[in-house]
PDB file of N, CA and C in Angstrom:
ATOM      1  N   UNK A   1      -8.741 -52.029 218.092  1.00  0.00           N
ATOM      2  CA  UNK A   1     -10.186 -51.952 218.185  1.00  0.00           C
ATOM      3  C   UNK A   1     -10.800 -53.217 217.586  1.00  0.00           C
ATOM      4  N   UNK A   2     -11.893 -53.607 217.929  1.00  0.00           N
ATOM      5  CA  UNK A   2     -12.610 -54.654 217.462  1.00  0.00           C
ATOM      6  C   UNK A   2     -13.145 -54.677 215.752  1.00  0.00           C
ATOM      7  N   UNK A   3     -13.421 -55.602 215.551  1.00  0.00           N
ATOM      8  CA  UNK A   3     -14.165 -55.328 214.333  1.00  0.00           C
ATOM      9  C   UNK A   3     -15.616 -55.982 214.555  1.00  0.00           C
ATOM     10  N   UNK A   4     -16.798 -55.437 213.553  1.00  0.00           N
ATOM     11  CA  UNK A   4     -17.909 -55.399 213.700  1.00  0.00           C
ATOM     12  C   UNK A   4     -18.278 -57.406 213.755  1.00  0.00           C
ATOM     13  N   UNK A   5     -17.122 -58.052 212.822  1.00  0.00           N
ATOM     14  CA  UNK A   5     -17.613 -59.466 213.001  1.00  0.00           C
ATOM     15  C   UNK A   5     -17.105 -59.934 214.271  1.00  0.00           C
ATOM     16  N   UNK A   6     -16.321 -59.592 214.785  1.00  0.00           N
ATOM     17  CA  UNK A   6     -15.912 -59.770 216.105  1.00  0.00           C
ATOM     18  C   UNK A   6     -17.459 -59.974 217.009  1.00  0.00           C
ATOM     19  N   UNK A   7     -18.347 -58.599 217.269  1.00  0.00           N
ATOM     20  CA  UNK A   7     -18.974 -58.267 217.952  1.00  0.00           C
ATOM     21  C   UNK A   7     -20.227 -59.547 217.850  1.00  0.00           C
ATOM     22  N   UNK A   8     -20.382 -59.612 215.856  1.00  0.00           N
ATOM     23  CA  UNK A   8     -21.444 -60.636 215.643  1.00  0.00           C
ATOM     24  C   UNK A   8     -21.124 -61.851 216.138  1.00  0.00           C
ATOM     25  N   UNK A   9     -19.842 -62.172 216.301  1.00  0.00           N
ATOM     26  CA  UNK A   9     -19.358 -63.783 216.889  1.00  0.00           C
ATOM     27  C   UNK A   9     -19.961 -63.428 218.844  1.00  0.00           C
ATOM     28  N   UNK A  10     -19.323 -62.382 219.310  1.00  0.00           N
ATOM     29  CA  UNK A  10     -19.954 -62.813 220.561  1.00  0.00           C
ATOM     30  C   UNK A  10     -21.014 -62.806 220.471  1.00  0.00           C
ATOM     31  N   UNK A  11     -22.298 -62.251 219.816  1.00  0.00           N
ATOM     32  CA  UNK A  11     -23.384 -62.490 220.137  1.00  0.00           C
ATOM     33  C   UNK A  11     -23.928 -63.638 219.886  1.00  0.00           C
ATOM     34  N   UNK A  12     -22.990 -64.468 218.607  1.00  0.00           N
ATOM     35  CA  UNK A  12     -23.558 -65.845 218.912  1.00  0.00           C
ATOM     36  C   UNK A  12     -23.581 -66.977 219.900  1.00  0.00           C
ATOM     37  N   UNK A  13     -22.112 -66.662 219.869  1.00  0.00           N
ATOM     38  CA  UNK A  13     -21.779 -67.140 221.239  1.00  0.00           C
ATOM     39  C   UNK A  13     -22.510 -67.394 222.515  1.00  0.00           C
ATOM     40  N   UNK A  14     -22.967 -66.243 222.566  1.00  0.00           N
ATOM     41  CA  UNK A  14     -23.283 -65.037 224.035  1.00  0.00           C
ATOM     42  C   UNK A  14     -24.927 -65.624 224.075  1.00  0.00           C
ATOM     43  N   UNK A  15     -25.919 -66.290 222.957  1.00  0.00           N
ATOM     44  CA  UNK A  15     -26.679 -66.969 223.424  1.00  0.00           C
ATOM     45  C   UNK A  15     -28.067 -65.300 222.869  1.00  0.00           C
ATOM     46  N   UNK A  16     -27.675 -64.551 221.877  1.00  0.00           N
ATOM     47  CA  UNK A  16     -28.203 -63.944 221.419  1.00  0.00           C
ATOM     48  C   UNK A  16     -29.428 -63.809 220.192  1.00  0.00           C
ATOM     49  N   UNK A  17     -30.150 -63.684 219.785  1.00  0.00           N
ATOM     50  CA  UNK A  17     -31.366 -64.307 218.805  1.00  0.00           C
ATOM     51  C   UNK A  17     -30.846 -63.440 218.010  1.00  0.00           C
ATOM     52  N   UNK A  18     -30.794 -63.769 216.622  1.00  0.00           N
ATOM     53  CA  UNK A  18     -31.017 -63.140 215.348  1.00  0.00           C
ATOM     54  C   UNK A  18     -32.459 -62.621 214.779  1.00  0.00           C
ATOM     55  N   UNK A  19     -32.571 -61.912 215.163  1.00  0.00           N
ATOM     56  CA  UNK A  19     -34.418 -61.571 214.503  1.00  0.00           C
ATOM     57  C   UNK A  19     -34.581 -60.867 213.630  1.00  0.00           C
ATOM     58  N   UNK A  20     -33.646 -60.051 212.584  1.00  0.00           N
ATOM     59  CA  UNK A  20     -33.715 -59.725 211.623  1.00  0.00           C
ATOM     60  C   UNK A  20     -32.575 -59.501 211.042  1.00  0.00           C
ATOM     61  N   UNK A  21     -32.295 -59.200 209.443  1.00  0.00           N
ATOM     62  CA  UNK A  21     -31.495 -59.502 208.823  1.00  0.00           C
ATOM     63  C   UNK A  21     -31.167 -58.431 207.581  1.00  0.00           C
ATOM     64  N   UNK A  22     -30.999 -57.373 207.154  1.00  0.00           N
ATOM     65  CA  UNK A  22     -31.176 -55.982 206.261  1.00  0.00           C
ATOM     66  C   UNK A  22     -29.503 -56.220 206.334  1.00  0.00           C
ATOM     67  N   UNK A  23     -29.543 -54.702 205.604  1.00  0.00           N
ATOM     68  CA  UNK A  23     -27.827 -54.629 205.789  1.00  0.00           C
ATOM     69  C   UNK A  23     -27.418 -54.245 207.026  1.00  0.00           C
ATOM     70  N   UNK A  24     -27.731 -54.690 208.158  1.00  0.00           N
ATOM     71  CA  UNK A  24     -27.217 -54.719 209.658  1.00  0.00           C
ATOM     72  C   UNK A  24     -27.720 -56.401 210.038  1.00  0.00           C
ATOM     73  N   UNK A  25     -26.953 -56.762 211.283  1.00  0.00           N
ATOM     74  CA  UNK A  25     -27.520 -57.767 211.972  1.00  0.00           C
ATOM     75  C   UNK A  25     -28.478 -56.951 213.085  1.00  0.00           C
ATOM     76  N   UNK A  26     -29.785 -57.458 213.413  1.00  0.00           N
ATOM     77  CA  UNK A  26     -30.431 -57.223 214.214  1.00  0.00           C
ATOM     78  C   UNK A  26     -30.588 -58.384 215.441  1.00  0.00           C
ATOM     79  N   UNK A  27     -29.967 -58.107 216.658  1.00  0.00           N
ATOM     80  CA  UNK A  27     -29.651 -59.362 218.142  1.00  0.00           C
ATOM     81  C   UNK A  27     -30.466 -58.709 218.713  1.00  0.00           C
ATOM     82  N   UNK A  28     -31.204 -59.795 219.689  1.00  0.00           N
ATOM     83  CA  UNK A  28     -32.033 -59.359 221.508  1.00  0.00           C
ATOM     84  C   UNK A  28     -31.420 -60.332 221.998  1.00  0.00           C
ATOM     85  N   UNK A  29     -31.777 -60.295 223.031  1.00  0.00           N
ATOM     86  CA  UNK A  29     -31.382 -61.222 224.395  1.00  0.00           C
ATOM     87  C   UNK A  29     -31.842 -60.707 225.791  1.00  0.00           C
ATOM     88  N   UNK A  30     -33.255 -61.842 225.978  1.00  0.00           N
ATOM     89  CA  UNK A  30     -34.069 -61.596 227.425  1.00  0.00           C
ATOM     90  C   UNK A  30     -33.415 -61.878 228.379  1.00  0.00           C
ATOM     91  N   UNK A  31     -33.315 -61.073 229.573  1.00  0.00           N
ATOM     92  CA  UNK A  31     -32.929 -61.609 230.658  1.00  0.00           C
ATOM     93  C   UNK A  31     -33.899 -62.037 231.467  1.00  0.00           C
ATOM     94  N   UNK A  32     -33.425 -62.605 232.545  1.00  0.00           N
ATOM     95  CA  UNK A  32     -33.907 -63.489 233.622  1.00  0.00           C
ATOM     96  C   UNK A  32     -35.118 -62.211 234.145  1.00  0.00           C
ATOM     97  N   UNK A  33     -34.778 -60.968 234.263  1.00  0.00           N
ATOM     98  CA  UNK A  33     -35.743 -60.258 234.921  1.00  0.00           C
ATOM     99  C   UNK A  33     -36.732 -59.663 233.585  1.00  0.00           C
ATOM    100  N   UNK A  34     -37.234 -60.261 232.610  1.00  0.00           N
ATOM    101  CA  UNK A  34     -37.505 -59.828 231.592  1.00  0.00           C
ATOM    102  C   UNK A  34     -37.202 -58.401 230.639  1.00  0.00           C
ATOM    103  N   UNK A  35     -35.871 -58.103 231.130  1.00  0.00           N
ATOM    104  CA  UNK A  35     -35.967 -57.088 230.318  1.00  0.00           C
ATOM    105  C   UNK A  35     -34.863 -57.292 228.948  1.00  0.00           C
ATOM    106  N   UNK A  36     -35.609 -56.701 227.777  1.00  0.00           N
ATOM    107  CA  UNK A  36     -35.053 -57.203 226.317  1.00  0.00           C
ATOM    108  C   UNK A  36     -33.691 -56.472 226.054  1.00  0.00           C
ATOM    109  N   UNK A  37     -32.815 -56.887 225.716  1.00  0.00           N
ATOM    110  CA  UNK A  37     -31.712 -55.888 225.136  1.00  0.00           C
ATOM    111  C   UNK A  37     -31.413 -56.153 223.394  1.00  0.00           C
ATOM    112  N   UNK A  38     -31.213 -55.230 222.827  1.00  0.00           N
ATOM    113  CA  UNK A  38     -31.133 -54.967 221.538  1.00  0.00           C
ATOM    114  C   UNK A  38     -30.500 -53.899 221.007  1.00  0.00           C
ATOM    115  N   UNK A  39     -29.553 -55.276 219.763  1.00  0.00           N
ATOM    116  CA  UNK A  39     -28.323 -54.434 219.426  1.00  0.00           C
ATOM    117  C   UNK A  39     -28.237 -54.872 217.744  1.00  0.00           C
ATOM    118  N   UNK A  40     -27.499 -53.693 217.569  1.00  0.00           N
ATOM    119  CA  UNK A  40     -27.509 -53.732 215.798  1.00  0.00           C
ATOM    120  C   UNK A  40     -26.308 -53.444 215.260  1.00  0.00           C
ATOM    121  N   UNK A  41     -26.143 -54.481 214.214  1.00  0.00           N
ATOM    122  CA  UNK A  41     -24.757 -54.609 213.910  1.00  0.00           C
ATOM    123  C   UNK A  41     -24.372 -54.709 212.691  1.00  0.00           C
ATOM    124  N   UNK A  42     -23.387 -53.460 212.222  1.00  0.00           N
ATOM    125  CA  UNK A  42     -23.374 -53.133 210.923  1.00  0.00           C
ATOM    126  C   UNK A  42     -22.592 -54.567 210.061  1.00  0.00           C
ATOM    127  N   UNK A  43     -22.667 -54.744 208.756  1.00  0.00           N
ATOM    128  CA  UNK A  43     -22.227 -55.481 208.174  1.00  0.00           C
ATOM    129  C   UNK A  43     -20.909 -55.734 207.173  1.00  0.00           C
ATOM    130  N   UNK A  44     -20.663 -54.225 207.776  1.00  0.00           N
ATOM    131  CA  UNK A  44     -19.050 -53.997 207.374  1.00  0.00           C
ATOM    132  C   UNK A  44     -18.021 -54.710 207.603  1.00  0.00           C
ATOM    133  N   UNK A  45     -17.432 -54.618 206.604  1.00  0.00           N
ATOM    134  CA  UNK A  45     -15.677 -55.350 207.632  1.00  0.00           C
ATOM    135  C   UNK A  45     -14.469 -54.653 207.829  1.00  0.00           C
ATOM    136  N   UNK A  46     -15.227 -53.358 208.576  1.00  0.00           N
ATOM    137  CA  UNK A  46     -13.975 -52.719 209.004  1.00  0.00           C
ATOM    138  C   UNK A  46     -13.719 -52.559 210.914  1.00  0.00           C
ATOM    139  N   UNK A  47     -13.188 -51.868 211.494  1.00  0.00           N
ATOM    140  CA  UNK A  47     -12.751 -51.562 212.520  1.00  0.00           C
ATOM    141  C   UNK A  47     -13.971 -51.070 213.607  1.00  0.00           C
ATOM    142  N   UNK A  48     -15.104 -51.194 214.795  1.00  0.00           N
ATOM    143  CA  UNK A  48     -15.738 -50.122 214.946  1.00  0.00           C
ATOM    144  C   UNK A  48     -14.674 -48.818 215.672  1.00  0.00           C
ATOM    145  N   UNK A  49     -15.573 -47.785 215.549  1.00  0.00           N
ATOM    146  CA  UNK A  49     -14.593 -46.707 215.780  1.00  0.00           C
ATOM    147  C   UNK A  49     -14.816 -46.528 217.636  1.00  0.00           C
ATOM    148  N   UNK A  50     -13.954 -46.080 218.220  1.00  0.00           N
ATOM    149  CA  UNK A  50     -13.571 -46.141 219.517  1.00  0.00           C
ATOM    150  C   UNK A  50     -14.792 -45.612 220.437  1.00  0.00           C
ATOM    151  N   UNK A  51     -15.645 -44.950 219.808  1.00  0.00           N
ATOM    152  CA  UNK A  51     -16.457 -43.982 221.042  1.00  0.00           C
ATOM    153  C   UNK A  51     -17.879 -45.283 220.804  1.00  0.00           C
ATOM    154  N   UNK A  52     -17.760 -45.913 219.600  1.00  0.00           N
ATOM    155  CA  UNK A  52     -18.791 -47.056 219.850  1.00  0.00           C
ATOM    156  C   UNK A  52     -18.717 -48.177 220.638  1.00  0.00           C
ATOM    157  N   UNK A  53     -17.461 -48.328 220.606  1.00  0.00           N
ATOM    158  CA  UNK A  53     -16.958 -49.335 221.577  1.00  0.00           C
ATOM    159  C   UNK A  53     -16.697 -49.062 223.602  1.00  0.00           C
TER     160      UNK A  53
END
């Protein structure tokens, strides 16, 4: 299974905004047809568990 920094590396990658910062990462990313996607990402460093993935 992945781990949660895993997920934060693709979103940097992946061309994702950081817009906030708590004990989660908070990502969007507009698409071409304007619609926003937004995802939150715990700051753990463990495993995520399978049904999140």
């Amino acid at each position: 299974m992945p781990r949660w920094s895993d997920l934060k590396r693709f979103c940097d990658r992946d061309g994702w905004e950081l817009y906030k910062q708590t004990e989660h990462y908070f990502f969007r990313k507009t698409e071409e047809n304007g619609n926003v996607r937004r995802i939150k990402i715990s700051m753990g460093t463990g495993e995520m568990q399978g049904h999140l993935w």
